[in-house]
Protein backbone atom coordinates (compact mmCIF):
# COMPACT_ATOMS: atom_id res chain seq x y z
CA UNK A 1 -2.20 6.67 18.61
CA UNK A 2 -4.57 9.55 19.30
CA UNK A 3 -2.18 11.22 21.09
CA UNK A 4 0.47 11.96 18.41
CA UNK A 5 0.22 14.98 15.73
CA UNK A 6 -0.05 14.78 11.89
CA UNK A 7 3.49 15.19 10.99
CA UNK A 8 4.59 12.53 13.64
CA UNK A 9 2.14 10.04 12.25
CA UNK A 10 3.36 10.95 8.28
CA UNK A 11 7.17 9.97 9.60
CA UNK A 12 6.14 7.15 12.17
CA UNK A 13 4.44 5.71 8.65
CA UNK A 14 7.28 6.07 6.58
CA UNK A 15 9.75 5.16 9.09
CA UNK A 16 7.73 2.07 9.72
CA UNK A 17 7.56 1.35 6.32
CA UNK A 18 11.45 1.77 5.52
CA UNK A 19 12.00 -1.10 8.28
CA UNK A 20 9.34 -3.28 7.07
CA UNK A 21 11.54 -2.85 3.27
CA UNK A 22 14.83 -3.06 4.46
CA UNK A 23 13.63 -6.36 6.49
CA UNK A 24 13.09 -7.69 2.88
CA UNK A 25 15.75 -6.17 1.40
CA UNK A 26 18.13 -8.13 4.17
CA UNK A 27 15.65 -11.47 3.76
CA UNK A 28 16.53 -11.34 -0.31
CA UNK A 29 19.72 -11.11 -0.14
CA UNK A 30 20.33 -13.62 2.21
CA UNK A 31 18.82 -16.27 0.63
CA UNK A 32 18.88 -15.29 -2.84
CA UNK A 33 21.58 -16.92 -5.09
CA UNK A 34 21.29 -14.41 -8.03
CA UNK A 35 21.42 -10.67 -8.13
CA UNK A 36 18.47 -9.05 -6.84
CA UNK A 37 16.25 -6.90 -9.15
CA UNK A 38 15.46 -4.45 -7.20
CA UNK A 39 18.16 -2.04 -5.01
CA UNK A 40 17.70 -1.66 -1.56
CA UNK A 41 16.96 1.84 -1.53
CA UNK A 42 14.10 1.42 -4.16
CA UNK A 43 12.74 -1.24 -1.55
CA UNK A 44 12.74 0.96 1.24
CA UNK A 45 10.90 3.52 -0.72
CA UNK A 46 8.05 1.31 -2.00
CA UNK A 47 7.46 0.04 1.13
CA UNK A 48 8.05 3.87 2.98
CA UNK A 49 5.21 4.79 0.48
CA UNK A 50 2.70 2.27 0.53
CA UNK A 51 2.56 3.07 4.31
CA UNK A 52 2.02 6.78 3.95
CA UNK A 53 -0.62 5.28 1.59
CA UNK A 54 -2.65 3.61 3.91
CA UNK A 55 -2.30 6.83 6.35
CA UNK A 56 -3.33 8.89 3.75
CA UNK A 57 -6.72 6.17 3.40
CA UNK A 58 -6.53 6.25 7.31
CA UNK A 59 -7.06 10.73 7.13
CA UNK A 60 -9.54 10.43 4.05
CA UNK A 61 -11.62 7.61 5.63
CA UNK A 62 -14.53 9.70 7.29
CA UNK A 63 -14.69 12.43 4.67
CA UNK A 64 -14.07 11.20 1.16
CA UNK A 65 -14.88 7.43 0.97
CA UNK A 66 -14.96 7.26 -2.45
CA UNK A 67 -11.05 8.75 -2.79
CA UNK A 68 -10.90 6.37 0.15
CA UNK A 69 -11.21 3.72 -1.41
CA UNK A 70 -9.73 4.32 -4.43
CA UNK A 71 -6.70 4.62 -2.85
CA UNK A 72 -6.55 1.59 -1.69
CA UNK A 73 -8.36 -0.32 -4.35
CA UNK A 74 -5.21 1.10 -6.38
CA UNK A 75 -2.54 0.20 -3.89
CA UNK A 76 -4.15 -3.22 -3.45
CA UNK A 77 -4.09 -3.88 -7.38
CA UNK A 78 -0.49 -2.46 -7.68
CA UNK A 79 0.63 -5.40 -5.21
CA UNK A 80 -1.40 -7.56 -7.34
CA UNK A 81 0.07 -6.73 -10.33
CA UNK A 82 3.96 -6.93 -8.95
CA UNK A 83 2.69 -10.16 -7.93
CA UNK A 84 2.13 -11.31 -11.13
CA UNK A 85 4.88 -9.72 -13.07
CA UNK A 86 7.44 -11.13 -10.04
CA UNK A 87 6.59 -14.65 -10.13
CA UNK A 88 6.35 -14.42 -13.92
CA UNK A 89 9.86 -13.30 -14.03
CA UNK A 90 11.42 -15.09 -11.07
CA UNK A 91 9.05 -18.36 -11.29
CA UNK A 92 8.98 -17.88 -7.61
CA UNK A 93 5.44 -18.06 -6.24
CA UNK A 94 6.32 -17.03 -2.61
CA UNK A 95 3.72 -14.13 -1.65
CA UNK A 96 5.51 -13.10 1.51
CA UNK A 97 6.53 -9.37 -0.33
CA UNK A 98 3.01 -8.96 -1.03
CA UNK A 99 1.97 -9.34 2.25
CA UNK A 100 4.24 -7.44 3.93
CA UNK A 101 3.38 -4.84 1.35
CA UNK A 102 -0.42 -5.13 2.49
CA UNK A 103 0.90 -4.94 5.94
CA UNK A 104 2.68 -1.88 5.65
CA UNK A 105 -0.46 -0.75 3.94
CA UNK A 106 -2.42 -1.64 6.84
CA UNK A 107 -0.11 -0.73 9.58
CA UNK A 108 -0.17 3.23 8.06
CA UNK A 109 -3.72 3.08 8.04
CA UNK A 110 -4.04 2.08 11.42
CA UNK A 111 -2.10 4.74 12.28
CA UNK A 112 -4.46 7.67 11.65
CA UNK A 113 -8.08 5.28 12.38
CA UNK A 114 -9.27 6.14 16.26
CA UNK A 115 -8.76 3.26 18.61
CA UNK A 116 -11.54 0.74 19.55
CA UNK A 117 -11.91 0.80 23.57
CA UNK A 118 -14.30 -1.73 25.13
């Protein structure tokens, strides 16, 4: 993706992102009996975000490690956490959210890192 500017890669992240949430959004409410906790557009935005997040990692990774990986020490404990506090509340112990959460992370991240060519 070296070929695409800054601002392209901030909206290909949180355009990326808002599919990746509204793909969960549709999966809940599908096979959820009950009334989902959290609205759609909320969904799309945590998702949208934790993508720009892992851009934002993806710009700061050569220069500031340290706010590097902050970052995304903090986004990785905030899906922890919603882990916890989900299944808690739910009893569900699924961990498919959480790891399309990390993979919106990661997919925003990979965004802005230069390509590996053998």
């Amino acid at each position: 993706m070296t070929g695409l500017t800054l601002p392209i890669k901030f909206i290909l992240a949180f355009v990326l992102g808002m599919v990746i949430g509204n793909e969960r959004q549709l999966h809940e409410k599908y096979t959820s009996n009950e009334k989902v906790a959290i609205p759609s557009i909320l969904r799309l935005r945590i998702f949208s975000l934790i993508s720009v997040a892992g851009l934002l990692v993806g710009i700061l990774y050569e220069k500031y490690l340290a706010l590097d990986m902050f970052i995304g020490a903090s986004c990785l404990l905030q899906v922890l956490i919603f882990y916890i506090l989900d299944s808690r509340r739910t009893k569900d112990t699924g961990i498919s959210t959480e790891f399309a959460l990390l993979y919106s992370f990661l997919i925003g991240e990979d965004l802005f890192l230069p390509q590996q060519r053998p």
